[in-house]
N, C-alpha and C. Protein backbone atom coordinates (compact mmCIF):
# COMPACT_ATOMS: atom_id res chain seq x y z
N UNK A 1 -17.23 -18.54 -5.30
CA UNK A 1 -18.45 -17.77 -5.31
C UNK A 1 -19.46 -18.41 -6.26
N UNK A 2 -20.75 -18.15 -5.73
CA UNK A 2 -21.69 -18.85 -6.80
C UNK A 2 -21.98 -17.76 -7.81
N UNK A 3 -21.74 -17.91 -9.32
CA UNK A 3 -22.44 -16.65 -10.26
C UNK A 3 -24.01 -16.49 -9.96
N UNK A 4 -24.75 -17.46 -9.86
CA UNK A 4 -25.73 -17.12 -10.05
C UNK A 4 -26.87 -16.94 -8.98
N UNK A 5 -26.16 -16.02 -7.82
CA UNK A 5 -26.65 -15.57 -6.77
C UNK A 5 -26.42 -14.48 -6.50
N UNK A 6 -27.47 -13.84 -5.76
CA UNK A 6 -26.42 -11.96 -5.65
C UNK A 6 -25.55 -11.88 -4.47
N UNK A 7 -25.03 -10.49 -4.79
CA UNK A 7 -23.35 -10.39 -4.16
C UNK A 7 -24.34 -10.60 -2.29
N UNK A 8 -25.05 -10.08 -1.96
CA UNK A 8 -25.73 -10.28 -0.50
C UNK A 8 -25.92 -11.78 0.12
N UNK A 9 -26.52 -12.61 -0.94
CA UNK A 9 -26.84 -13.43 -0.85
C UNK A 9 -25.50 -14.56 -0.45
N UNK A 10 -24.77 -14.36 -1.84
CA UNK A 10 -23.38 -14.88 -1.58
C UNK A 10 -22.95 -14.67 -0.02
N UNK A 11 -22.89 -13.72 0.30
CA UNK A 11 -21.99 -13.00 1.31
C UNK A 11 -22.67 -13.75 2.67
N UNK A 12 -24.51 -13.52 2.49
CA UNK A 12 -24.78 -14.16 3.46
C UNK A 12 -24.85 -15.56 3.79
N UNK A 13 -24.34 -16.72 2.98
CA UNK A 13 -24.39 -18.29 3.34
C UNK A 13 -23.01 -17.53 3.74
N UNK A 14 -22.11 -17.04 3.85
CA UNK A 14 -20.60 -17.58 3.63
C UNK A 14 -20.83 -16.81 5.44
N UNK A 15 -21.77 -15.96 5.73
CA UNK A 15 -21.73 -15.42 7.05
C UNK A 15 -22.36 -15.99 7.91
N UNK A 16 -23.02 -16.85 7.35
CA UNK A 16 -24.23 -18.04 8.37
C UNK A 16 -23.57 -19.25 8.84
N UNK A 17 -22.40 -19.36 8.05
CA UNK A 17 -21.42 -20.19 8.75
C UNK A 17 -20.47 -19.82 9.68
N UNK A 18 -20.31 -18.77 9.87
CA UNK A 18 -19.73 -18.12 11.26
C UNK A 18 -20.66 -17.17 11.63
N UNK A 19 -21.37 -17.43 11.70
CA UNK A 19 -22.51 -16.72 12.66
C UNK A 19 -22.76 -15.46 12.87
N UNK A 20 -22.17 -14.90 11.37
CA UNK A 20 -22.35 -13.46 11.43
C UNK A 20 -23.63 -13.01 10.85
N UNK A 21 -24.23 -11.59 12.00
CA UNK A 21 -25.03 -11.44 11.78
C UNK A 21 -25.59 -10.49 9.98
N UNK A 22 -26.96 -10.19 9.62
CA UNK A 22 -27.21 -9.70 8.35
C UNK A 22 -26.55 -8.20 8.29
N UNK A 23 -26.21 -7.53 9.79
CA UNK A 23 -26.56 -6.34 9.93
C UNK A 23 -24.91 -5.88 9.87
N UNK A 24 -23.77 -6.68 10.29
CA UNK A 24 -22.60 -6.78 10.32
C UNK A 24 -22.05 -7.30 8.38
N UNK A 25 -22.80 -7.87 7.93
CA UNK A 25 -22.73 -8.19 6.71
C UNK A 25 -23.12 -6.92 5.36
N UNK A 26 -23.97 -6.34 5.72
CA UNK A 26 -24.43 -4.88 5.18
C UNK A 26 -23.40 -4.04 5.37
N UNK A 27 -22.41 -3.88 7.02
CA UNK A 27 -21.98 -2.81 7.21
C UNK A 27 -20.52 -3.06 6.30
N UNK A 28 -20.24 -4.07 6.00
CA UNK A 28 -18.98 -4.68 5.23
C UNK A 28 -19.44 -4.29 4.14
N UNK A 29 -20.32 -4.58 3.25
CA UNK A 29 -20.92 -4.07 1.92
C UNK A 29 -20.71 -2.97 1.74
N UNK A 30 -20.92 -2.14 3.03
CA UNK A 30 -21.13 -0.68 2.43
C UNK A 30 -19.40 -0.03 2.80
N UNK A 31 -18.72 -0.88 3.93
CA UNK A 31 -17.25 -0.02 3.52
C UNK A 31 -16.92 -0.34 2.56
N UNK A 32 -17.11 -1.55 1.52
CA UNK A 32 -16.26 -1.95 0.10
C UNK A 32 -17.05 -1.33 -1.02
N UNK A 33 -18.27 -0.50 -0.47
CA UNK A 33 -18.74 0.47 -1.72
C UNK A 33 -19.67 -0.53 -2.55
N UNK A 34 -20.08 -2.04 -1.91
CA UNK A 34 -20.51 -2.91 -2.20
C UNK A 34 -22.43 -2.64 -2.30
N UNK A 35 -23.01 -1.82 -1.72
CA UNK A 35 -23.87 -1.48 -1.18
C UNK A 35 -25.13 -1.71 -1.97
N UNK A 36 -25.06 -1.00 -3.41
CA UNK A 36 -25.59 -0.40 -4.35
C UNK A 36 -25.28 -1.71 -5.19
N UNK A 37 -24.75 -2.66 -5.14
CA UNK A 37 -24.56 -3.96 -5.86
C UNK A 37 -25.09 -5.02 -5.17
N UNK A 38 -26.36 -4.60 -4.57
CA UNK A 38 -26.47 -5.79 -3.03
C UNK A 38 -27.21 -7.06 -3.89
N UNK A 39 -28.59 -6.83 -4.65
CA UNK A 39 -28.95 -7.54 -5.07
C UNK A 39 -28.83 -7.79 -6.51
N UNK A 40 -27.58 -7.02 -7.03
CA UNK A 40 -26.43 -7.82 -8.17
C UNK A 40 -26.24 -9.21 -8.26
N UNK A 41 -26.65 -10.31 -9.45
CA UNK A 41 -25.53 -11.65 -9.42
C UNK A 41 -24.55 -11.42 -9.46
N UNK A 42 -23.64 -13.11 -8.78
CA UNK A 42 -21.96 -12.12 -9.12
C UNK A 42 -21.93 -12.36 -10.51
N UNK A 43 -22.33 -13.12 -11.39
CA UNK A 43 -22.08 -13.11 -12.79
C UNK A 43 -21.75 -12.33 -13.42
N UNK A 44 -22.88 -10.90 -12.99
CA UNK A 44 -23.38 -9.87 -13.96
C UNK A 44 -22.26 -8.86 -13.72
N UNK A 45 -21.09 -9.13 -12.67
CA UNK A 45 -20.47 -8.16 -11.95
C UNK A 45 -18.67 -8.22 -12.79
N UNK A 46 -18.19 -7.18 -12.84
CA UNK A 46 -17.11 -6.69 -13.32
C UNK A 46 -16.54 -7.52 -12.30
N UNK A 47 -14.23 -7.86 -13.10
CA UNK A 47 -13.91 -8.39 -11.89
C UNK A 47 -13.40 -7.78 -10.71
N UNK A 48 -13.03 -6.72 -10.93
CA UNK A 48 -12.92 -5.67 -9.87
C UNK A 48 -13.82 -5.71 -8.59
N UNK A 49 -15.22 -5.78 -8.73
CA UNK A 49 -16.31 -5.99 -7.83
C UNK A 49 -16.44 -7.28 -7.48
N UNK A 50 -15.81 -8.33 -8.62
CA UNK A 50 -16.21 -9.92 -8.13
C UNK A 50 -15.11 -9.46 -6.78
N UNK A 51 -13.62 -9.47 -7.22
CA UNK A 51 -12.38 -8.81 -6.18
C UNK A 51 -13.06 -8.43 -4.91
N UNK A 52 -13.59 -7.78 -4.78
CA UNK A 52 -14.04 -6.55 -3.74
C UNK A 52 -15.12 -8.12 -3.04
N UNK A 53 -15.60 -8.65 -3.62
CA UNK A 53 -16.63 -9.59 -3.08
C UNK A 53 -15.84 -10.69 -2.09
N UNK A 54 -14.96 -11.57 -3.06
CA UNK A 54 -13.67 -12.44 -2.30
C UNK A 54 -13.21 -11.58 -1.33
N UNK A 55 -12.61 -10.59 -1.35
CA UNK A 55 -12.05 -10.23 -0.42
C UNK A 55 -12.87 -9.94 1.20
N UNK A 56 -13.74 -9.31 0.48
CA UNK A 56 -15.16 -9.65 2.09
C UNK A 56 -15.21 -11.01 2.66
N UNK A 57 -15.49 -11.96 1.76
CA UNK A 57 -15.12 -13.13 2.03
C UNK A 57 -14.75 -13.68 2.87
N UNK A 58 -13.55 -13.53 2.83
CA UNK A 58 -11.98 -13.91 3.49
C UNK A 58 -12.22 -12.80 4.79
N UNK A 59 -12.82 -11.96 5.11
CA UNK A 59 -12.40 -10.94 6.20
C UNK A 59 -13.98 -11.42 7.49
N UNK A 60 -14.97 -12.06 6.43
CA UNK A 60 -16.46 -11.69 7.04
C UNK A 60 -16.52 -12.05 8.70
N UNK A 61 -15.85 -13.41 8.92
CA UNK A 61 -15.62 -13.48 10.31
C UNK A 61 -14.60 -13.02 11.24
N UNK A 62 -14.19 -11.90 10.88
CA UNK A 62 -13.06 -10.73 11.73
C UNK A 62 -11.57 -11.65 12.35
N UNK A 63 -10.91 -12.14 10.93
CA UNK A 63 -10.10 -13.44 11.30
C UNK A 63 -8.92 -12.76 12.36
N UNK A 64 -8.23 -13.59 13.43
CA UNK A 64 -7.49 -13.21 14.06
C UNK A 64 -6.42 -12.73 13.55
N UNK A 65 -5.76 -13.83 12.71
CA UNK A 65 -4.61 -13.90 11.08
C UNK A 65 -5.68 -14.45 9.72
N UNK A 66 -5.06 -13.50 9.02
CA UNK A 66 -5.35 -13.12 7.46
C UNK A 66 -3.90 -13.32 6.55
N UNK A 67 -4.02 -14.26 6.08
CA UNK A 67 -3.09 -14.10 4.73
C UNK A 67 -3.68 -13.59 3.42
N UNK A 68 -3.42 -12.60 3.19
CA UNK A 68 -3.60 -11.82 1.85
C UNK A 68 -2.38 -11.84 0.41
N UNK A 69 -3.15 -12.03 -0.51
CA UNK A 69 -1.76 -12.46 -1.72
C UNK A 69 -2.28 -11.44 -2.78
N UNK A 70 -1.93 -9.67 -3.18
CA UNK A 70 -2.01 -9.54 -3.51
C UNK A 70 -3.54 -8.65 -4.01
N UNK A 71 -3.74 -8.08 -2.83
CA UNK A 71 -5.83 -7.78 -2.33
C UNK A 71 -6.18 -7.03 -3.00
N UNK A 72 -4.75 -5.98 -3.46
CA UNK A 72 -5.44 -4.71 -4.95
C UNK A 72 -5.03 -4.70 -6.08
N UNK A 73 -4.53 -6.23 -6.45
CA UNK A 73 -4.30 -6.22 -8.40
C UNK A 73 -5.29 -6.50 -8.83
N UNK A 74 -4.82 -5.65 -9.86
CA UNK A 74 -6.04 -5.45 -11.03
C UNK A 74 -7.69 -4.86 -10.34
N UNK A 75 -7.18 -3.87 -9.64
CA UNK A 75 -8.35 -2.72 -8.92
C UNK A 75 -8.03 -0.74 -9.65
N UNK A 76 -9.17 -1.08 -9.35
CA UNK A 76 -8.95 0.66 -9.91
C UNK A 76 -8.05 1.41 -8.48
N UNK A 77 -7.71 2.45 -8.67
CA UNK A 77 -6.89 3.13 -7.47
C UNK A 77 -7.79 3.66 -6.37
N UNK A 78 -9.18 3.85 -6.56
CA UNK A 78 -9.95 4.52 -6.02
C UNK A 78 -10.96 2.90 -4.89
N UNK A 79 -10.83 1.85 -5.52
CA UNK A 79 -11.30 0.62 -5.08
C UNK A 79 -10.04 -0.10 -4.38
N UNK A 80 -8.45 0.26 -4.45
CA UNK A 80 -7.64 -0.22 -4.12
C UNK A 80 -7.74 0.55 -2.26
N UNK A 81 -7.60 1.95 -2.73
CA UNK A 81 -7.70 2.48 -1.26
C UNK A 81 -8.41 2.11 -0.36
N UNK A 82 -9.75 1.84 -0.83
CA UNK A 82 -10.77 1.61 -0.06
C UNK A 82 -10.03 -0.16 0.33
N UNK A 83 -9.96 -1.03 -0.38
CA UNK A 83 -9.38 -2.55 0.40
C UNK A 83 -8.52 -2.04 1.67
N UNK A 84 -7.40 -1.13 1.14
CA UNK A 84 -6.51 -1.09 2.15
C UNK A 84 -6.90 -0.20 2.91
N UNK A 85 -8.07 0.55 3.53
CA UNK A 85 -8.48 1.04 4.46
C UNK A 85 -9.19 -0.14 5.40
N UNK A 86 -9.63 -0.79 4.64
CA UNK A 86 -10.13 -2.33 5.45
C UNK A 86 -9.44 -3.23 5.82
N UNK A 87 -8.38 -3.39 5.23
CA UNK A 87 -7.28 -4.35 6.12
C UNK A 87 -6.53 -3.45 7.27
N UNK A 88 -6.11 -1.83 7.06
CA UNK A 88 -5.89 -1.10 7.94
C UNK A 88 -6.63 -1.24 9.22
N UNK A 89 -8.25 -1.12 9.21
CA UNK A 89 -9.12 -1.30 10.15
C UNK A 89 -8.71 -2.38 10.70
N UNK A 90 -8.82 -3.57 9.88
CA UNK A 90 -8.61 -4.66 10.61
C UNK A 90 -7.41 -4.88 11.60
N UNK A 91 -6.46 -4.53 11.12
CA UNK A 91 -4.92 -4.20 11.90
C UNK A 91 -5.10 -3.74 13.10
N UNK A 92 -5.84 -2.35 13.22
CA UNK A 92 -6.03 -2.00 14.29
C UNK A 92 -6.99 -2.34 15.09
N UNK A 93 -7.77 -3.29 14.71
CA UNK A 93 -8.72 -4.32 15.51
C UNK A 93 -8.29 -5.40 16.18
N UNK A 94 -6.58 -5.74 15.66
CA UNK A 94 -6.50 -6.35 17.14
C UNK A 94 -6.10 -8.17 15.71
N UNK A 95 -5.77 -8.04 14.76
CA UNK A 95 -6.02 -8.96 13.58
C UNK A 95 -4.69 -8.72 12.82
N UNK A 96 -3.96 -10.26 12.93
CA UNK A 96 -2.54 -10.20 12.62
C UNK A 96 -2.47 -10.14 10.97
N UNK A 97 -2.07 -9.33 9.96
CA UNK A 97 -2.38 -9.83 8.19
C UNK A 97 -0.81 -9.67 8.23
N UNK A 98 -0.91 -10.92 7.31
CA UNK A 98 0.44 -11.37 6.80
C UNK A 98 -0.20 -10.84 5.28
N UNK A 99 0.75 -10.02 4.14
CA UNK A 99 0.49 -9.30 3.52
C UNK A 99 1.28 -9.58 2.01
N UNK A 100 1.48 -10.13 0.92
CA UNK A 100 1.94 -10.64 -0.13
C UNK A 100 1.78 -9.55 -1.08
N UNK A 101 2.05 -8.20 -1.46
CA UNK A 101 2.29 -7.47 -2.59
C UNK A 101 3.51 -6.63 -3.26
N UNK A 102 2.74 -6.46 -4.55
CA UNK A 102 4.03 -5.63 -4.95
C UNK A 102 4.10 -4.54 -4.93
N UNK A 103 2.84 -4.09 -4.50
CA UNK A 103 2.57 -1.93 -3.96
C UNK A 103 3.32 -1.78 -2.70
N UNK A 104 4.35 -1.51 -3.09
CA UNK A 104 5.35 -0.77 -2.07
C UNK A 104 4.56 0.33 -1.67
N UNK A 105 3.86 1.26 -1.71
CA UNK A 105 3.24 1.98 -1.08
C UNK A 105 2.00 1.27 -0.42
N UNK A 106 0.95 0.75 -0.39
CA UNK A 106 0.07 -0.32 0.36
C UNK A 106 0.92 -0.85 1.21
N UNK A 107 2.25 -1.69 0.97
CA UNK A 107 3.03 -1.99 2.16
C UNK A 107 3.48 -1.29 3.16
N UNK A 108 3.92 0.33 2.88
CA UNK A 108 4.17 1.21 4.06
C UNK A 108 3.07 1.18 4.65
N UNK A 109 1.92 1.57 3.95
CA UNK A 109 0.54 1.94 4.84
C UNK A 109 0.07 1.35 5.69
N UNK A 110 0.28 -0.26 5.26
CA UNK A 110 -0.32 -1.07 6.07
C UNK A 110 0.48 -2.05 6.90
N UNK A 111 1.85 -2.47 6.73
CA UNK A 111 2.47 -3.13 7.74
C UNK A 111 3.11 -2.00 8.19
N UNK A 112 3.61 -3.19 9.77
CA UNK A 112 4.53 -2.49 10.87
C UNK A 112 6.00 -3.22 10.30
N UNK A 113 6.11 -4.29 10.07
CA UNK A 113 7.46 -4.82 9.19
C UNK A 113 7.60 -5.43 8.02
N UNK A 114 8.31 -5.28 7.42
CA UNK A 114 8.42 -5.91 6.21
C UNK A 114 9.66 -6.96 5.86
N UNK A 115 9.01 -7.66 4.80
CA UNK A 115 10.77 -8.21 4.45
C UNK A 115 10.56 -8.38 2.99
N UNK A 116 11.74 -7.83 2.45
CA UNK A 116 11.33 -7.84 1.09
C UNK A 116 12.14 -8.93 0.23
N UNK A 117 11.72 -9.79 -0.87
CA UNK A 117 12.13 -10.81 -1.48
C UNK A 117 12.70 -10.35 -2.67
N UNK A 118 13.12 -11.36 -3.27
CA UNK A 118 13.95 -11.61 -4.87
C UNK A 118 14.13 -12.46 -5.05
N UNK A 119 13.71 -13.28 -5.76
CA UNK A 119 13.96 -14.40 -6.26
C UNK A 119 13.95 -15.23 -5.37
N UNK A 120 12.97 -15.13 -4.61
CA UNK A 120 13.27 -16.48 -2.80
C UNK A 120 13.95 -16.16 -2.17
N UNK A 121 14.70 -14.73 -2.06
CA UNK A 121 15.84 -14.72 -1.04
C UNK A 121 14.91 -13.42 -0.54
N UNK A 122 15.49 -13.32 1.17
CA UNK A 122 14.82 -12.22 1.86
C UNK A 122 16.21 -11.27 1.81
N UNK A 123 15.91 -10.21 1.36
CA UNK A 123 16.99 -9.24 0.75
C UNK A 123 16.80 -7.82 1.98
N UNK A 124 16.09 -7.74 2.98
CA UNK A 124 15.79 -6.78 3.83
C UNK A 124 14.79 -7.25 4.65
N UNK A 125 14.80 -6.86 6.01
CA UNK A 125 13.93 -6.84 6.87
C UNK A 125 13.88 -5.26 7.62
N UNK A 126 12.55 -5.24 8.63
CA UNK A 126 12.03 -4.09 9.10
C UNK A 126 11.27 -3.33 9.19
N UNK A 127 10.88 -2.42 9.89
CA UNK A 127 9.84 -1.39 9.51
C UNK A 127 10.13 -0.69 8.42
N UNK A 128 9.08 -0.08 7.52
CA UNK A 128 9.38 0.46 6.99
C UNK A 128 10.02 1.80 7.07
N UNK A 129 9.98 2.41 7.95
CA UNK A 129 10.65 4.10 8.49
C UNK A 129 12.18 3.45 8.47
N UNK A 130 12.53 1.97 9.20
CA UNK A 130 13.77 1.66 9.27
C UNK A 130 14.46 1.45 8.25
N UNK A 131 13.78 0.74 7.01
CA UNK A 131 14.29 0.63 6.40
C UNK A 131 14.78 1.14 5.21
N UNK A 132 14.19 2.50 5.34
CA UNK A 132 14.22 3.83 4.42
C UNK A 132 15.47 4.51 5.04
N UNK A 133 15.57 4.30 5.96
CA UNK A 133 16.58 5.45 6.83
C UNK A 133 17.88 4.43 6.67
N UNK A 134 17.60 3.23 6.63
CA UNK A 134 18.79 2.56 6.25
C UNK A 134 19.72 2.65 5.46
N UNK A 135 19.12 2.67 4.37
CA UNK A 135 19.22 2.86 2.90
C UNK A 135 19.75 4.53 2.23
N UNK A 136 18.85 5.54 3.19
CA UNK A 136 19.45 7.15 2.95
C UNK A 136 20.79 7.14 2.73
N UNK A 137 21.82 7.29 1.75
CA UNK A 137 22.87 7.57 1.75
C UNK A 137 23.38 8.59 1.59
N UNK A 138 22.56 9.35 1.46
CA UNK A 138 22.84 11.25 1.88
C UNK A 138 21.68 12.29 1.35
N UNK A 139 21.49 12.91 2.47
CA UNK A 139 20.24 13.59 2.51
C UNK A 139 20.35 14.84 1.38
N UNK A 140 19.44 14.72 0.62
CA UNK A 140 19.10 15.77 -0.68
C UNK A 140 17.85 16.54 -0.53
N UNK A 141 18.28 17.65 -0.99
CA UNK A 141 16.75 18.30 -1.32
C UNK A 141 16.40 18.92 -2.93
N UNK A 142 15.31 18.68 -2.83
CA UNK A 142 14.56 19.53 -4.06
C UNK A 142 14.31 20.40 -3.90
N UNK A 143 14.55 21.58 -4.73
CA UNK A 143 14.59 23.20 -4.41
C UNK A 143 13.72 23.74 -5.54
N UNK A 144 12.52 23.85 -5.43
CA UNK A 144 12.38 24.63 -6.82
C UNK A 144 12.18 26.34 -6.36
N UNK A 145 12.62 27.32 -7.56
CA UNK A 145 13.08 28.62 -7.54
C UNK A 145 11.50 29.51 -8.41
N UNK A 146 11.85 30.40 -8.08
CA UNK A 146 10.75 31.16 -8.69
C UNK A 146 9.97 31.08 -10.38
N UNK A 147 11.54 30.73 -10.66
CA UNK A 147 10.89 30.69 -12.14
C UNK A 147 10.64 28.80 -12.49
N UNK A 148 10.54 28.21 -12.03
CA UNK A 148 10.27 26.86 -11.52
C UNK A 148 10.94 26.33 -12.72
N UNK A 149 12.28 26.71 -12.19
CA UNK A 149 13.32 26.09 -12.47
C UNK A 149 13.92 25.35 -10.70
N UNK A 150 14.28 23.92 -10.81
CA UNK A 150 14.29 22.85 -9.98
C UNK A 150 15.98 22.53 -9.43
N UNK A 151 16.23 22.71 -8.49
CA UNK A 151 17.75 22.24 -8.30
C UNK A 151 17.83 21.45 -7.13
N UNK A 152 18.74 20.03 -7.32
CA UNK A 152 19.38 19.33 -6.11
C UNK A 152 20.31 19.72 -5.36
N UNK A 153 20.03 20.24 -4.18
CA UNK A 153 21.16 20.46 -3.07
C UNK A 153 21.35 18.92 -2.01
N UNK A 154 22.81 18.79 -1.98
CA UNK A 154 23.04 17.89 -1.28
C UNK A 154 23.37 18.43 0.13
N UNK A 155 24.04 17.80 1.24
CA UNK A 155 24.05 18.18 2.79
C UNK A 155 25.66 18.51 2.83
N UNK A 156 25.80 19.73 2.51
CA UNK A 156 27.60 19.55 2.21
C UNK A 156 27.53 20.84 2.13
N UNK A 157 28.91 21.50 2.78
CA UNK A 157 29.32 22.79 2.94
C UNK A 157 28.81 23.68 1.94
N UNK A 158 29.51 23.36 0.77
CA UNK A 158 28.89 24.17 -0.21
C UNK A 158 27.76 24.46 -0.73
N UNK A 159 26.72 23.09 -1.06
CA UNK A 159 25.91 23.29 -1.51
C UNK A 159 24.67 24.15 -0.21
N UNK A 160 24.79 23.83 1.36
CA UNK A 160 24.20 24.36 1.97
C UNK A 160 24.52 25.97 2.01
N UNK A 161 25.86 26.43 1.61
CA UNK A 161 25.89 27.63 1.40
C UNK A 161 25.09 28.70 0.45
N UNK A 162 25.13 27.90 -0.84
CA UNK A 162 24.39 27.71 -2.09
C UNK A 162 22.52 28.42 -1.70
N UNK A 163 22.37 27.43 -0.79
CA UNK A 163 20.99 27.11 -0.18
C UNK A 163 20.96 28.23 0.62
N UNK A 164 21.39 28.85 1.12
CA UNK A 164 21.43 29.64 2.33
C UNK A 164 21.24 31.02 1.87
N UNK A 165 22.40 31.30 0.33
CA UNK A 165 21.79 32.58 -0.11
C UNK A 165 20.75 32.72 -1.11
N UNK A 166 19.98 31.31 -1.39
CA UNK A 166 18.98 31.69 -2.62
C UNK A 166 17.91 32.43 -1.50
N UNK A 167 17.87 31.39 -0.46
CA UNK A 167 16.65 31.39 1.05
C UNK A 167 16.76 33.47 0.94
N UNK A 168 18.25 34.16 1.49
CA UNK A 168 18.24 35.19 1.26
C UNK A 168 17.97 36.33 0.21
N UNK A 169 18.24 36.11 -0.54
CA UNK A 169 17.68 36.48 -1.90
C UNK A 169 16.15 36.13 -2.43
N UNK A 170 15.31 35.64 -1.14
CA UNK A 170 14.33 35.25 -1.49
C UNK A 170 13.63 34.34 -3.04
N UNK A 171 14.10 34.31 -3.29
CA UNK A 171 14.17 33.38 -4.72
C UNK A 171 13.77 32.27 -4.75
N UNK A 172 13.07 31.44 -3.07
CA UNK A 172 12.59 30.09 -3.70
C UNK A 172 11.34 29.78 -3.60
N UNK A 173 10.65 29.37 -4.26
CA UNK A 173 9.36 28.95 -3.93
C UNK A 173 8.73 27.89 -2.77
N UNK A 174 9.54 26.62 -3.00
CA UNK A 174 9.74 25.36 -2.03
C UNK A 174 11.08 24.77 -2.15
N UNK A 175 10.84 24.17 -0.79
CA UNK A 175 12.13 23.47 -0.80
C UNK A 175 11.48 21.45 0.04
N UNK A 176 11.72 20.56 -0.80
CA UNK A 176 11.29 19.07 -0.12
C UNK A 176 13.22 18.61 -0.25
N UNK A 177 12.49 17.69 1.34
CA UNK A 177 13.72 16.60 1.07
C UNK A 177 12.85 15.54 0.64
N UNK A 178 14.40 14.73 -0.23
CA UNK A 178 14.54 13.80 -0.79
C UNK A 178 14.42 12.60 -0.03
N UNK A 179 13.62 11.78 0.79
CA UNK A 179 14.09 10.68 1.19
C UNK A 179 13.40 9.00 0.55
N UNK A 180 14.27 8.23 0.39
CA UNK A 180 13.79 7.21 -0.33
C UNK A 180 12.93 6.86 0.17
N UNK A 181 11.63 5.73 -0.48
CA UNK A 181 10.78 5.48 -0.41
C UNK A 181 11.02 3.42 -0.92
N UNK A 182 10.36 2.56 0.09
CA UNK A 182 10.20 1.44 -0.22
C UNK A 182 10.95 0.82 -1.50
N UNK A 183 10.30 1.14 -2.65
CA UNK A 183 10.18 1.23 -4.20
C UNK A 183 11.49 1.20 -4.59
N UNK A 184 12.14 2.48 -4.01
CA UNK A 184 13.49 2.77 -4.92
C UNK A 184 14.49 2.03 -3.75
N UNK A 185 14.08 2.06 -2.76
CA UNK A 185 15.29 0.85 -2.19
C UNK A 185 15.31 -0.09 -2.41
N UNK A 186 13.96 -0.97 -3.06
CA UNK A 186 13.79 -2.25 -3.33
C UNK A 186 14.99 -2.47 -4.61
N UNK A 187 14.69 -1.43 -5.52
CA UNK A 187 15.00 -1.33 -6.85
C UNK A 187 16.53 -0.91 -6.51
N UNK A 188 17.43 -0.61 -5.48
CA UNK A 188 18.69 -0.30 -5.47
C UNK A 188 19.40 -1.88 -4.85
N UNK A 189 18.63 -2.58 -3.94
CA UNK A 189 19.31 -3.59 -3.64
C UNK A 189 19.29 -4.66 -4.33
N UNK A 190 17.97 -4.68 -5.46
CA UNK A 190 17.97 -5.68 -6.56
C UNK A 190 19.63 -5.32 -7.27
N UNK A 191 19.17 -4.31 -7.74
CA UNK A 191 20.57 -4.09 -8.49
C UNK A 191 21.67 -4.39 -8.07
N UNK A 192 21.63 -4.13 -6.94
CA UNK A 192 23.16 -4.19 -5.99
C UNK A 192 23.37 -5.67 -6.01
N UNK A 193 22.19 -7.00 -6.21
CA UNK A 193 22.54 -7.98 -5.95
C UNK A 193 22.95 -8.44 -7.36
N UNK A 194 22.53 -8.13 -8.27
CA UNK A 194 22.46 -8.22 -9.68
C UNK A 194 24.23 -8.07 -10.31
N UNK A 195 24.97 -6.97 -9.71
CA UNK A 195 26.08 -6.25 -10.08
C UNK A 195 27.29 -7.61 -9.14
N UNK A 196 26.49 -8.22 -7.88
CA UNK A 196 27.17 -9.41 -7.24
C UNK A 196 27.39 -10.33 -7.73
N UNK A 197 26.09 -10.74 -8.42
CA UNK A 197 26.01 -11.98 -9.30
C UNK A 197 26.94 -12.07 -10.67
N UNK A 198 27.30 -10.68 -11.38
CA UNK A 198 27.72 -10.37 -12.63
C UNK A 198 29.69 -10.72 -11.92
N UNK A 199 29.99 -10.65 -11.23
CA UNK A 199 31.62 -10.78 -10.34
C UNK A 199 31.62 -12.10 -10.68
């Protein structure tokens, strides 16, 4: 990026080379919240917003495949959503992104498969729904009770009995199941490989 040009300006040499028009270049500005920074240098600009700028960048001519390494570190959470509503879009536009992060949640949202690494080794493949359900090794719930006091029921004679007369006794407030999430499976098969290596 050049510092000493504004974020529009930037945006527009980098769109005049693929022939995108000013009006398609604005409408990108304004999903990245870029809008109000139009005739900003990038100099003058936080890196969060320089972020938000590269990343337009890389998207301005509606690439077929996108390799992305990482599109919301070091973003606020509120500037992170917004990226991954734009690579979402893009997904469903018909635009293959190969996707490099460590937000296990951004990864559910936005791929259809995953494969997750360690140390160079691919330690899982799949969708993500698959590979959560893989991993379930017995279905739990969170129960919290009136006086929000919290109890784990597991899927087992007893404890569903357990469950059955608080429900009667009216006594619960909510009840969620437990099912793993990306994150903590990542973090169970690290270990699991970790406890291999220690043999």
């Amino acid at each position: 990026m050049y510092e000493d040009i504004t974020v529009f300006q930037n945006l527009m040499m980098f769109g005049e080379i693929y022939g995108v028009k000013k009006e398609k270049i604005l409408n990108l500005m304004d999903s990245a919240s870029l809008l109000p920074y139009k005739n900003k240098k990038i100099g003058s600009l936080s890196t969060g917003m320089k972020k938000r700028v590269t990343f337009l960048k890389s998207i301005i001519n509606s690439p077929e495949v996108l390799f992305l390494d990482e599109p919301t570190s070091s973003l606020d959470p509120i500037t992170a959503k917004t990226i991954e509503k734009i690579i979402q879009d893009l997904k469903n536009k018909g635009s293959t992104i190969i996707l490099a992060t460590h937000n296990m949640s951004a990864g559910s949202f936005i791929c259809d498969r995953i494969g997750m690494l360690n140390e160079g080794s691919l330690i899982e493949v799949g969708t993500p729904n698959e590979i959560c359900i893989k991993h379930m090794e017995q279905k739990e719930y969170t129960v919290t009770l009136q006086k929000n006091e919290q109890l784990i029921f597991r899927q087992n004679q007893s404890d569903l009995l357990n469950l059955c007369n608080l429900i009667k006794e009216n006594k619960i407030l909510t009840i969620h199941s437990n099912e793993p999430n990306l994150e903590s499976v990542f973090v169970k098969l690290v270990k699991k490989k970790e406890r291999l290596n220690e043999i």
